[in-house]
C-alpha atoms as a PDB file:
ATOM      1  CA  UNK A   1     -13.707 -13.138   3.888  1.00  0.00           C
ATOM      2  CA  UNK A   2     -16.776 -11.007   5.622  1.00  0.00           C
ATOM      3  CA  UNK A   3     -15.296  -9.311   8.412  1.00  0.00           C
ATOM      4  CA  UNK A   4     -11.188  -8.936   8.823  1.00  0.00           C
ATOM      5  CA  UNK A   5      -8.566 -10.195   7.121  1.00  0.00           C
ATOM      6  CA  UNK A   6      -5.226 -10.635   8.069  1.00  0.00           C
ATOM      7  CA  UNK A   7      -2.282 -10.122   5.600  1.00  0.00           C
ATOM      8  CA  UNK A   8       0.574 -12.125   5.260  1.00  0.00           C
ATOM      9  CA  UNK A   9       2.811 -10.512   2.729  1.00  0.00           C
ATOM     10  CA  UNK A  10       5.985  -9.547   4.118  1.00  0.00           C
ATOM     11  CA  UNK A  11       7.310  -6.129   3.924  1.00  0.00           C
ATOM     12  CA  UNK A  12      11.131  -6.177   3.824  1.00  0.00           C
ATOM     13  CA  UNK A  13      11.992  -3.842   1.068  1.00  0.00           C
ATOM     14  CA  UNK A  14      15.382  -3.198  -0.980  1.00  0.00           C
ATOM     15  CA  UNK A  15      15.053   0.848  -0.134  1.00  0.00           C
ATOM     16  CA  UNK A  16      17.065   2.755   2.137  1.00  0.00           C
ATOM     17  CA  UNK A  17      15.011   4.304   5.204  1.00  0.00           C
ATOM     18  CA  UNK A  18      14.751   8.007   4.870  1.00  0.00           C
ATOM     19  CA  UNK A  19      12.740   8.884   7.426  1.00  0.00           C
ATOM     20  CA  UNK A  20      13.569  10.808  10.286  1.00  0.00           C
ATOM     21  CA  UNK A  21      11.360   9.087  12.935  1.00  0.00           C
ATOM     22  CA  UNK A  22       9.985  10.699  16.052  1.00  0.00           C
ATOM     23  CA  UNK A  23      10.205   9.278  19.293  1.00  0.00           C
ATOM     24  CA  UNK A  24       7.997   6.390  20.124  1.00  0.00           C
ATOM     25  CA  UNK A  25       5.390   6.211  22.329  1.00  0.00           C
ATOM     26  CA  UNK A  26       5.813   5.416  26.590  1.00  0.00           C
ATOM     27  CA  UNK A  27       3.729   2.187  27.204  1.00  0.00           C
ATOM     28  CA  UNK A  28       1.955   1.964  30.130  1.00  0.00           C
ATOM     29  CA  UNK A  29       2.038  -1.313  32.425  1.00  0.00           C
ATOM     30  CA  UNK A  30      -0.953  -2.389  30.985  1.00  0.00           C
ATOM     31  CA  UNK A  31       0.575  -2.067  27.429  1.00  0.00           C
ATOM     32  CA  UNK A  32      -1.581   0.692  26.126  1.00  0.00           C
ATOM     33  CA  UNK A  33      -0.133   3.893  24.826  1.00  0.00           C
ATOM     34  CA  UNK A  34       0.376   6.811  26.442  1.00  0.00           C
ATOM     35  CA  UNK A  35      -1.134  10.206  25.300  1.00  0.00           C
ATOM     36  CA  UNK A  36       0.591  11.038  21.740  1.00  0.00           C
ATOM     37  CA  UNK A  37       1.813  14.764  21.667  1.00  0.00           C
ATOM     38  CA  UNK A  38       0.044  16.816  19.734  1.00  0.00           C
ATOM     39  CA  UNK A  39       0.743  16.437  15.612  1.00  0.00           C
ATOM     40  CA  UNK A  40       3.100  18.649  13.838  1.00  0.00           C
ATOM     41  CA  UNK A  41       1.593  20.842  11.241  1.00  0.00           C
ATOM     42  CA  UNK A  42       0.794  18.664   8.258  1.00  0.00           C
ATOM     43  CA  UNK A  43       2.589  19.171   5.289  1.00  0.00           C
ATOM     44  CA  UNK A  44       0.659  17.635   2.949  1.00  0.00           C
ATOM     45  CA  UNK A  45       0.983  16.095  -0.345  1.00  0.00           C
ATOM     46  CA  UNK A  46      -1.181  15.892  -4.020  1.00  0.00           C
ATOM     47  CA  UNK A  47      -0.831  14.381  -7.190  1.00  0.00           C
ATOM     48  CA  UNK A  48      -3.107  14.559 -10.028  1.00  0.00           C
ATOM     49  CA  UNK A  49      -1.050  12.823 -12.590  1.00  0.00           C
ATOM     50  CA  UNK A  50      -1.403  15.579 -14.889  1.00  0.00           C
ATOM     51  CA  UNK A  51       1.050  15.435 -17.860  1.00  0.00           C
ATOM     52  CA  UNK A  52       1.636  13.911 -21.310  1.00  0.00           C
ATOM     53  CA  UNK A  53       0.836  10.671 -22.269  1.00  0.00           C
ATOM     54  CA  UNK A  54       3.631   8.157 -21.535  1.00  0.00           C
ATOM     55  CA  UNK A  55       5.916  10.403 -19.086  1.00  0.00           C
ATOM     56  CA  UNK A  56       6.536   8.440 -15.831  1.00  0.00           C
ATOM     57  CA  UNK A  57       5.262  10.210 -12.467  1.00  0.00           C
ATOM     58  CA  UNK A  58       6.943  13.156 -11.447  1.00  0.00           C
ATOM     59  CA  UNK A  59      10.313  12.233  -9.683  1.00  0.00           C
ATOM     60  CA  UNK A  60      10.127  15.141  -7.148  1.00  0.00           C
ATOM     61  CA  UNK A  61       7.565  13.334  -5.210  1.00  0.00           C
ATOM     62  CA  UNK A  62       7.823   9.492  -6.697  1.00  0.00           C
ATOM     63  CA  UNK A  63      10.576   6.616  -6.531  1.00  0.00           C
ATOM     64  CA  UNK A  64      10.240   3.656  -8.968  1.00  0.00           C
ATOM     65  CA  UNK A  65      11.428   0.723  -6.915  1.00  0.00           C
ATOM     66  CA  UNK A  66      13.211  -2.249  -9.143  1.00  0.00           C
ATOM     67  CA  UNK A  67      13.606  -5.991  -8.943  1.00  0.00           C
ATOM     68  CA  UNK A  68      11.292  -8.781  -7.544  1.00  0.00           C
ATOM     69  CA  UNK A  69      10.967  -8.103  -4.287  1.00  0.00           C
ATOM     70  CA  UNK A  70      13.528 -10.304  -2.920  1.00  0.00           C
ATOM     71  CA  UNK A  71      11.160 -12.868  -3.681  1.00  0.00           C
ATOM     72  CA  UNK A  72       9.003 -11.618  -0.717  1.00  0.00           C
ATOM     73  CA  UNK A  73       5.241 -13.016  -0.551  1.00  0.00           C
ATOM     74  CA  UNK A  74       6.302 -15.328  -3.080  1.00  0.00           C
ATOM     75  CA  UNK A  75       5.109 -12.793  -5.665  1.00  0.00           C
ATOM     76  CA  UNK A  76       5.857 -13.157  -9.351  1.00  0.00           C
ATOM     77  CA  UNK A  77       6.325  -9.645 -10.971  1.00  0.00           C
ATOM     78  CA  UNK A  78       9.575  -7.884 -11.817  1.00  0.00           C
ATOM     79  CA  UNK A  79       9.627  -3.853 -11.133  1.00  0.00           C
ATOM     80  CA  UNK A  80      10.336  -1.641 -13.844  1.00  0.00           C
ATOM     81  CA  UNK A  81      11.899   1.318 -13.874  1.00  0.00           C
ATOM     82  CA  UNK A  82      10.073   4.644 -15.540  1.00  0.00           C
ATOM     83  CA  UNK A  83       7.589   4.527 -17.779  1.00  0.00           C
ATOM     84  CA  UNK A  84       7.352   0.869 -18.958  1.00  0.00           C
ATOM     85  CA  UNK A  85       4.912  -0.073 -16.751  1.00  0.00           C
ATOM     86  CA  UNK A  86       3.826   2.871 -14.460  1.00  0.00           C
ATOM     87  CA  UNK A  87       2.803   6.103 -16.378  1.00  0.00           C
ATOM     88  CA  UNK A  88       0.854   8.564 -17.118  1.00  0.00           C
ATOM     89  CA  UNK A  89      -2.207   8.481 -19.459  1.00  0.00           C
ATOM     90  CA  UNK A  90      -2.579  12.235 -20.345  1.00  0.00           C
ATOM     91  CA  UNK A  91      -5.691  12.135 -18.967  1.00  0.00           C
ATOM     92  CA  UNK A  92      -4.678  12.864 -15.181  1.00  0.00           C
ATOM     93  CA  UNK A  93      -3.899   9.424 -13.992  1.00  0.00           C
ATOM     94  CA  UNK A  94      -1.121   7.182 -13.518  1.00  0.00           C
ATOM     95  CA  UNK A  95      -1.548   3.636 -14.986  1.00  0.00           C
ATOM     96  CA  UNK A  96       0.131   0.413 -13.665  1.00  0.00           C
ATOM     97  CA  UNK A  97       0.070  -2.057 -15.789  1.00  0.00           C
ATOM     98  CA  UNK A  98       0.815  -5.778 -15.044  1.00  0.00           C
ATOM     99  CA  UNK A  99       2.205  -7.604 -17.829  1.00  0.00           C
ATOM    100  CA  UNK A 100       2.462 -11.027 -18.550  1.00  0.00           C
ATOM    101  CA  UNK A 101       6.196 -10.769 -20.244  1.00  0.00           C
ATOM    102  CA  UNK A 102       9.637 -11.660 -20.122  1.00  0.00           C
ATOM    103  CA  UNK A 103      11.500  -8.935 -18.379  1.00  0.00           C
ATOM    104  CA  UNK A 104      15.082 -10.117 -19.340  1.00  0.00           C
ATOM    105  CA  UNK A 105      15.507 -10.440 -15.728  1.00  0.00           C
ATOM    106  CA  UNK A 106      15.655 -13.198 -13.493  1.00  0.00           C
ATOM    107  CA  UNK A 107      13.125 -13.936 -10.164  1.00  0.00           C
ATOM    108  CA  UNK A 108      13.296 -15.510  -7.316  1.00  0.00           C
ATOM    109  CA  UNK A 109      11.467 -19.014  -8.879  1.00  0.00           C
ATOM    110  CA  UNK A 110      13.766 -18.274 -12.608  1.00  0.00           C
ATOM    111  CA  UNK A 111      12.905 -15.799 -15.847  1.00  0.00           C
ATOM    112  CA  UNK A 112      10.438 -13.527 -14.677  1.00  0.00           C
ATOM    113  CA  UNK A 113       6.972 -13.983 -16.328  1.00  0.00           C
ATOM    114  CA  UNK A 114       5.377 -10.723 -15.538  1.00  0.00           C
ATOM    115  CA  UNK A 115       6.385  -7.275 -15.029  1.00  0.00           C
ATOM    116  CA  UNK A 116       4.662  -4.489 -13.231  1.00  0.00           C
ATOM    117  CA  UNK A 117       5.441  -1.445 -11.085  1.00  0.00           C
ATOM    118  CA  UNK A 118       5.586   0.033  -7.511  1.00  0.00           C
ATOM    119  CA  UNK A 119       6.321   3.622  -6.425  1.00  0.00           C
ATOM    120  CA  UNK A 120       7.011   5.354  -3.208  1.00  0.00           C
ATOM    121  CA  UNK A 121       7.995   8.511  -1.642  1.00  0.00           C
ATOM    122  CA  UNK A 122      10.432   7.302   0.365  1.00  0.00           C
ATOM    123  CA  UNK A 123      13.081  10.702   1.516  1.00  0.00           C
ATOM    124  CA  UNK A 124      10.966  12.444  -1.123  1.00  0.00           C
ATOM    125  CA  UNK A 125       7.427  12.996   1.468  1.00  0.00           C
ATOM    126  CA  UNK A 126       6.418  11.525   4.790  1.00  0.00           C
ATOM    127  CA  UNK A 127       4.068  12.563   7.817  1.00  0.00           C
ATOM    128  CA  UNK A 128       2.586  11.983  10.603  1.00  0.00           C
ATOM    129  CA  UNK A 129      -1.178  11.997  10.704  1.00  0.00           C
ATOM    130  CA  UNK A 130      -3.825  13.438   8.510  1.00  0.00           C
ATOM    131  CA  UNK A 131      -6.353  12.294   5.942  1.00  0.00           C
ATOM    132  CA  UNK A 132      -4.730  10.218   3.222  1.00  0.00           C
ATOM    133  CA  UNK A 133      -7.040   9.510   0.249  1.00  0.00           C
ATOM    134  CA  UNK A 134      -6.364   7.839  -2.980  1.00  0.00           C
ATOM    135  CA  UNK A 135      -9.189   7.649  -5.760  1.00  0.00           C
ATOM    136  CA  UNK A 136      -8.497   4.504  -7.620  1.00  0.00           C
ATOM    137  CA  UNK A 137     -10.032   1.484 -10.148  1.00  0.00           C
ATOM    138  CA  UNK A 138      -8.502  -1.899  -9.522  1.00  0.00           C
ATOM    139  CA  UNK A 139      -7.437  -4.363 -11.448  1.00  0.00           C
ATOM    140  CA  UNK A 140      -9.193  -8.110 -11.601  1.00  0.00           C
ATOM    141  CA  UNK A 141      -8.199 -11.670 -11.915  1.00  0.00           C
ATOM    142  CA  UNK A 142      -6.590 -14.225 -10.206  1.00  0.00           C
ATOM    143  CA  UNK A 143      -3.222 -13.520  -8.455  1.00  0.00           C
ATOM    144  CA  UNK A 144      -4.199  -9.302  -9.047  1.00  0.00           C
ATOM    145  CA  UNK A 145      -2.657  -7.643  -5.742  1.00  0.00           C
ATOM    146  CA  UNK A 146      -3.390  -3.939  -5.684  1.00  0.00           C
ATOM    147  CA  UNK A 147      -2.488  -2.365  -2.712  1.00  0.00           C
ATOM    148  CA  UNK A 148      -1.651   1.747  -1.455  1.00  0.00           C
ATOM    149  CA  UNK A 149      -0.007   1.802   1.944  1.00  0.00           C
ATOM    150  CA  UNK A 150       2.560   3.448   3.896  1.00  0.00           C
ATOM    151  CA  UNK A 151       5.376   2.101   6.106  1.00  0.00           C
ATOM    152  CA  UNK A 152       7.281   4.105   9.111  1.00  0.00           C
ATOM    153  CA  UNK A 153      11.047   3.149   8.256  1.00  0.00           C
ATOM    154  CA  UNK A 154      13.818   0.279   7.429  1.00  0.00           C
ATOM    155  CA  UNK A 155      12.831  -1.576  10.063  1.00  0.00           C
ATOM    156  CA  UNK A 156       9.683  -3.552   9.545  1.00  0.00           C
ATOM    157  CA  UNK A 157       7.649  -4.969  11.503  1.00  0.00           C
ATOM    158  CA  UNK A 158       9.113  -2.286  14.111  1.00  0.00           C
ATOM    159  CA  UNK A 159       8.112   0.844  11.888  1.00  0.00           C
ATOM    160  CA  UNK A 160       4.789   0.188  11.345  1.00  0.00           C
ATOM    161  CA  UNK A 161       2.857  -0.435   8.000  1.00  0.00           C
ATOM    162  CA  UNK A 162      -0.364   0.850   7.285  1.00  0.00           C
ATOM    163  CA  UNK A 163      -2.505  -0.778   4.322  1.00  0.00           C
ATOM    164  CA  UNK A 164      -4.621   1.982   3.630  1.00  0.00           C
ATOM    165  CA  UNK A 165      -5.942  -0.440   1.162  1.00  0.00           C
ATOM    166  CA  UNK A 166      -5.659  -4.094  -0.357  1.00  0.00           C
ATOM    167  CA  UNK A 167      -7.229  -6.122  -2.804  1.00  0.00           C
ATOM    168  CA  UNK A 168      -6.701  -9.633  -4.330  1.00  0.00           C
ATOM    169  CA  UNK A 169      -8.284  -9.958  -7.877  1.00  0.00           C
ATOM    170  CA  UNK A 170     -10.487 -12.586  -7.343  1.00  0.00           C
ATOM    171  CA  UNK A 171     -12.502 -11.035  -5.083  1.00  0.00           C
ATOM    172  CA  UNK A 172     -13.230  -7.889  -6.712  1.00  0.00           C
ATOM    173  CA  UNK A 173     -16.075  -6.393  -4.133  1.00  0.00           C
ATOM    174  CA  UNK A 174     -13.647  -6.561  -1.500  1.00  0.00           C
ATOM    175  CA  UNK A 175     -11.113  -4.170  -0.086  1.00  0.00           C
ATOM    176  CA  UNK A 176      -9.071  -4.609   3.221  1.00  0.00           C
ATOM    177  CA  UNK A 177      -7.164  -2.047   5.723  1.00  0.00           C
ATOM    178  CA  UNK A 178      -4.490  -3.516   7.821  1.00  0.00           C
ATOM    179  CA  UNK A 179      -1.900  -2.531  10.463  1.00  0.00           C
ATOM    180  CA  UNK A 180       0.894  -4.485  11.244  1.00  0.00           C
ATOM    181  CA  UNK A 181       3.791  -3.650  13.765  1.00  0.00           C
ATOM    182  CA  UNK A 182       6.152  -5.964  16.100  1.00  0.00           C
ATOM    183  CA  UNK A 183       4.188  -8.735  17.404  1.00  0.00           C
ATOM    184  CA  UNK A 184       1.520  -8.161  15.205  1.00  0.00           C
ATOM    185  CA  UNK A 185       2.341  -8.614  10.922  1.00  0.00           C
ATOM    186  CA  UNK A 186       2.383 -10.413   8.835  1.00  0.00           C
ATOM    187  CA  UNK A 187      -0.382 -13.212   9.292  1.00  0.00           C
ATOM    188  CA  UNK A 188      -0.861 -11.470  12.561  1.00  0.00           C
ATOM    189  CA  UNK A 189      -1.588  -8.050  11.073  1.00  0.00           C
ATOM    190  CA  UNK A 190      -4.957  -6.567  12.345  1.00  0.00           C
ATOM    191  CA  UNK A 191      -7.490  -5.334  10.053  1.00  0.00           C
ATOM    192  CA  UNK A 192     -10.918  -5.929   8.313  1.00  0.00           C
ATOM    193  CA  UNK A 193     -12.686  -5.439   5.276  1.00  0.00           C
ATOM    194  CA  UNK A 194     -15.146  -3.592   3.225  1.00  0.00           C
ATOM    195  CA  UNK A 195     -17.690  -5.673   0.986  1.00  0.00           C
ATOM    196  CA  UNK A 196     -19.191  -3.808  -1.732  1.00  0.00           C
ATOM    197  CA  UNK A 197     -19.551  -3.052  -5.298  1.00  0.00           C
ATOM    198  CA  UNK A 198     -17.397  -4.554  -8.148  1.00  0.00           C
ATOM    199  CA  UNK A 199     -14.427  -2.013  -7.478  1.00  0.00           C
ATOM    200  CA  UNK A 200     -12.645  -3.021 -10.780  1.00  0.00           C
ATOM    201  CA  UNK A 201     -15.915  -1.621 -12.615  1.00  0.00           C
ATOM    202  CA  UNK A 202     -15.232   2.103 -11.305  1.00  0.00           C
ATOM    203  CA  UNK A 203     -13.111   4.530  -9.927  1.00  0.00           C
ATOM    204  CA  UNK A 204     -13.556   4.443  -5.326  1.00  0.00           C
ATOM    205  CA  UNK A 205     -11.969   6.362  -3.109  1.00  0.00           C
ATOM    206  CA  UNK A 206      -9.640   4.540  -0.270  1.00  0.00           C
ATOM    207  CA  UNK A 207      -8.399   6.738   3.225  1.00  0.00           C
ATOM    208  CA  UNK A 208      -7.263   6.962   6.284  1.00  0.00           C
ATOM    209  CA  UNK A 209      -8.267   9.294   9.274  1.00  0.00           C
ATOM    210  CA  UNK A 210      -4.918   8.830  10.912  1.00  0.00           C
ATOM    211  CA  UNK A 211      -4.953  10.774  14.532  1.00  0.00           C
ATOM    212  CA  UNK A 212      -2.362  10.326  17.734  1.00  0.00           C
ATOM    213  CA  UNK A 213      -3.865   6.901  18.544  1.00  0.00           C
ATOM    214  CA  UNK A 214      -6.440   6.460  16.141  1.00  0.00           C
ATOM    215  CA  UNK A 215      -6.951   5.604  12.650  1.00  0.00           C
ATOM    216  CA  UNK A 216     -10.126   5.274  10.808  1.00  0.00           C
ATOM    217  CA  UNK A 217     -10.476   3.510   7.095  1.00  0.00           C
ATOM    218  CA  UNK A 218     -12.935   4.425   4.872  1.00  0.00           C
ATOM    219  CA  UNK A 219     -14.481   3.894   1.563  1.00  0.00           C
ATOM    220  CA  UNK A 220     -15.946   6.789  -0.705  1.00  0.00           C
ATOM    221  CA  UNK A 221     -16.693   8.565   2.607  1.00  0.00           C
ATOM    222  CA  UNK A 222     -17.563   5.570   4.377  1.00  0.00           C
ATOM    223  CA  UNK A 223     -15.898   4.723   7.985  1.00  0.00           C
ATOM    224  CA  UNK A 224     -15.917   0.932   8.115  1.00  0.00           C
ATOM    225  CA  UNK A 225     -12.826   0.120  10.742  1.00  0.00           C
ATOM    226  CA  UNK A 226     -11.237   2.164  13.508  1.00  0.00           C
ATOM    227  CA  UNK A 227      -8.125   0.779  15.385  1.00  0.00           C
ATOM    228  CA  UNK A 228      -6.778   2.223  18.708  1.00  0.00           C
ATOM    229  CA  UNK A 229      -3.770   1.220  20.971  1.00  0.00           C
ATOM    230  CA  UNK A 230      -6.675  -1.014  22.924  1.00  0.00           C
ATOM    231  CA  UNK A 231      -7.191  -3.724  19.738  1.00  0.00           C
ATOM    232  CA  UNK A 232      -3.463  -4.467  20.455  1.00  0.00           C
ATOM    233  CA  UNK A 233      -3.791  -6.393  23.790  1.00  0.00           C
ATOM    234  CA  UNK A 234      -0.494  -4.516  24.738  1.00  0.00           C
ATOM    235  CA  UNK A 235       1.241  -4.950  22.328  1.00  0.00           C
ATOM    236  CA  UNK A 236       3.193  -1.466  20.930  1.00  0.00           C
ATOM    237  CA  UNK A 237       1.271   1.127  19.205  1.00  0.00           C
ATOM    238  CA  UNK A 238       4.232   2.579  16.245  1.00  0.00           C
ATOM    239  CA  UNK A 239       2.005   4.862  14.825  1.00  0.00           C
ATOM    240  CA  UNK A 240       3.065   7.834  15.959  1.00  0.00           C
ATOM    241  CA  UNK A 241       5.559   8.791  13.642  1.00  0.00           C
ATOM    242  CA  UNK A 242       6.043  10.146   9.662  1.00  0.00           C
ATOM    243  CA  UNK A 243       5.467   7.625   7.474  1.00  0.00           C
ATOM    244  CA  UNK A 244       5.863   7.126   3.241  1.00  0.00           C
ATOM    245  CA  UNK A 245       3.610   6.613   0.915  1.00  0.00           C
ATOM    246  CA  UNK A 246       3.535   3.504  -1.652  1.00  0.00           C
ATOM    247  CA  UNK A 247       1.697   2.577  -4.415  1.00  0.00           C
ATOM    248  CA  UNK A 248       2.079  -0.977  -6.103  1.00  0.00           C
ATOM    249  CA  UNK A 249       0.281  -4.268  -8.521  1.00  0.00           C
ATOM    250  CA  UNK A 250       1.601  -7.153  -7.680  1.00  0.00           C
ATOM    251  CA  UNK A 251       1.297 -10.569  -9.637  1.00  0.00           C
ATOM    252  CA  UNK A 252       0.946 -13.662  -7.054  1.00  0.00           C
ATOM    253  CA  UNK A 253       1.887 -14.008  -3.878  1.00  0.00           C
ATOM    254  CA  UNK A 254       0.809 -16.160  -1.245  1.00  0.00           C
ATOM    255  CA  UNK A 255      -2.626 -14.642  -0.294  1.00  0.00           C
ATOM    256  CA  UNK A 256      -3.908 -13.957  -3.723  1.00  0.00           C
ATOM    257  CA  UNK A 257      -2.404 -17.128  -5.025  1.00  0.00           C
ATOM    258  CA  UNK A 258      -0.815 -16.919  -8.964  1.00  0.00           C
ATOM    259  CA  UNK A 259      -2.599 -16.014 -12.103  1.00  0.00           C
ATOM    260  CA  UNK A 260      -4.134 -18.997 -14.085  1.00  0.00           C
ATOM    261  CA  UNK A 261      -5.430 -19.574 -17.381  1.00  0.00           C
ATOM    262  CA  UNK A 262      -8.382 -17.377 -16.310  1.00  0.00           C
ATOM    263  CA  UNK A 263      -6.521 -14.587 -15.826  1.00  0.00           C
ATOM    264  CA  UNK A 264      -6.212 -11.774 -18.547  1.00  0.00           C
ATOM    265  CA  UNK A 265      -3.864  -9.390 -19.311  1.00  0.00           C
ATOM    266  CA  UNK A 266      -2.771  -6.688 -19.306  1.00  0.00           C
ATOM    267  CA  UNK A 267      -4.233  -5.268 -16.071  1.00  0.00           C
ATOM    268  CA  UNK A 268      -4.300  -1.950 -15.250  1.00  0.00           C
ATOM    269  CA  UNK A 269      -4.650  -0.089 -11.554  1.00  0.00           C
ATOM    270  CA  UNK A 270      -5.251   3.283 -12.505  1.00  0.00           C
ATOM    271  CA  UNK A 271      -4.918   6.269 -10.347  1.00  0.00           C
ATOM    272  CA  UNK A 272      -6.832   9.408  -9.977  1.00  0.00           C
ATOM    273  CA  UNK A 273      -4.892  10.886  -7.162  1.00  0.00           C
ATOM    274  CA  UNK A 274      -3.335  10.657  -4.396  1.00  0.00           C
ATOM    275  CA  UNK A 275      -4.295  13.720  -1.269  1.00  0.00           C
ATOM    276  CA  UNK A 276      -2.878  13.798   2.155  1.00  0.00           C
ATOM    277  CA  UNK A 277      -3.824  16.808   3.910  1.00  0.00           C
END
């Protein structure tokens, strides 16, 4: 993949929505949005992952999410609560480890093989617009699926999702940004991506300029993709609204495909921080 890429995990999560949603956006007859009002004052966010060695993220601003998905995207992980697989290194960063492992629990396809983590800070933070920056060093192998996104509600596609970004192991110099909304996810989601180094080999920063209609992904400073009501050919801008934060590793799925006997683990996304200003 050299220029976009279009995502086709599915976003239905097992979390209540928490979000108190503005109101959406007029359409004009030709489908494009109408001027956004101005954006609130930002309230902002930061974590550093500072703390001891083994302590899970802070639960003021983090919620470990559970289970496997629903089986969504086919993936193959279980989500563990607290520390087990998402904690901190007492170095200022959060680690999420993938683990090939019997959980005790049972997946969508039987006994879960792997386990892993995902966070969000669902009724804990949201916001509308701002720059939202993660520094990060990804994972690799097959069937590795680091992402950090956001989504606008309960109600997906209709909220809005915003893949600040993706990866799939085995391709480890590429990163993608994605929006999806109604009439426009899953495979349909509209996005592109970023060739460059081996971003498993260092830590990169990932963000969004995110503006009433306009957002702008970049890497380590780097604009590569702006989207706009016009890319939607009238379909419904949703991006207008707070949205949460998540972080996540998946195992497998249907666009990175499952791990294999090349695959090696544990593997690790770890986190620097996470700014939204």
């Amino acid at each position: 993949m050299t220029s976009s890429h279009t995502s086709s995990r599915w976003r239905r999560l097992a979390i209540p929505a928490a979000l108190a949603l503005a109101g959406a956006v007029a359409l004009t007859p030709a489908g494009h949005a109408a001027p956004a009002p101005a954006a609130a004052p930002a309230a902002g966010f930061s974590d550093d992952f500072d703390g001891p060695a083994g302590s899970p993220a802070d639960g003021s601003k983090w919620n470990y999410e559970t289970g496997d998905n629903n089986g969504n995207n086919h993936e193959r992980q279980w989500y563990t609560s607290g520390a087990a697989n998402g904690a901190l290194d007492g170095q200022g960063h959060l680690v999420i480890t993938a683990k090939k492992e019997n959980s005790g629990n049972n997946c969508w396809y039987g006994a879960c093989q792997y386990t892993s983590a995902r966070l969000n800070t669902s009724g804990k933070f949201s916001q509308a617009y701002g720059h939202l920056e993660v520094r990060m060093k990804l994972p690799r192998g097959q069937g590795m699926w680091p992402a950090f996104w956001m989504l606008g509600g309960g109600q997906w596609p209709d909220d809005g999702e915003i893949d600040v970004m993706e990866n799939i192991g085995k391709e480890p110099n590429t990163v993608h940004g994605t929006i999806h909304g109604p009439g426009y996810s899953g495979a349909g989601g509209i996005g592109a991506a970023f060739n460059g180094p081996d971003f498993s080999a260092d830590f990169h920063t990932y963000a969004v300029d995110w503006s009433p209609n306009k957002i702008v992904w970049l890497v380590d400073g780097q604009a590569y993709q702006t989207r706009t009501p016009a890319d939607l050919n009238g379909k419904k801008w949703v991006y207008d609204h707070p949205f949460f934060l998540i972080l996540n590793l998946a195992v497998g799925g249907d666009w990175p495909g499952d791990p294999d006997g090349s695959t090696q683990f544990p593997q690790q996304l770890v986190v620097d921080y996470v700014h939204v200003s």
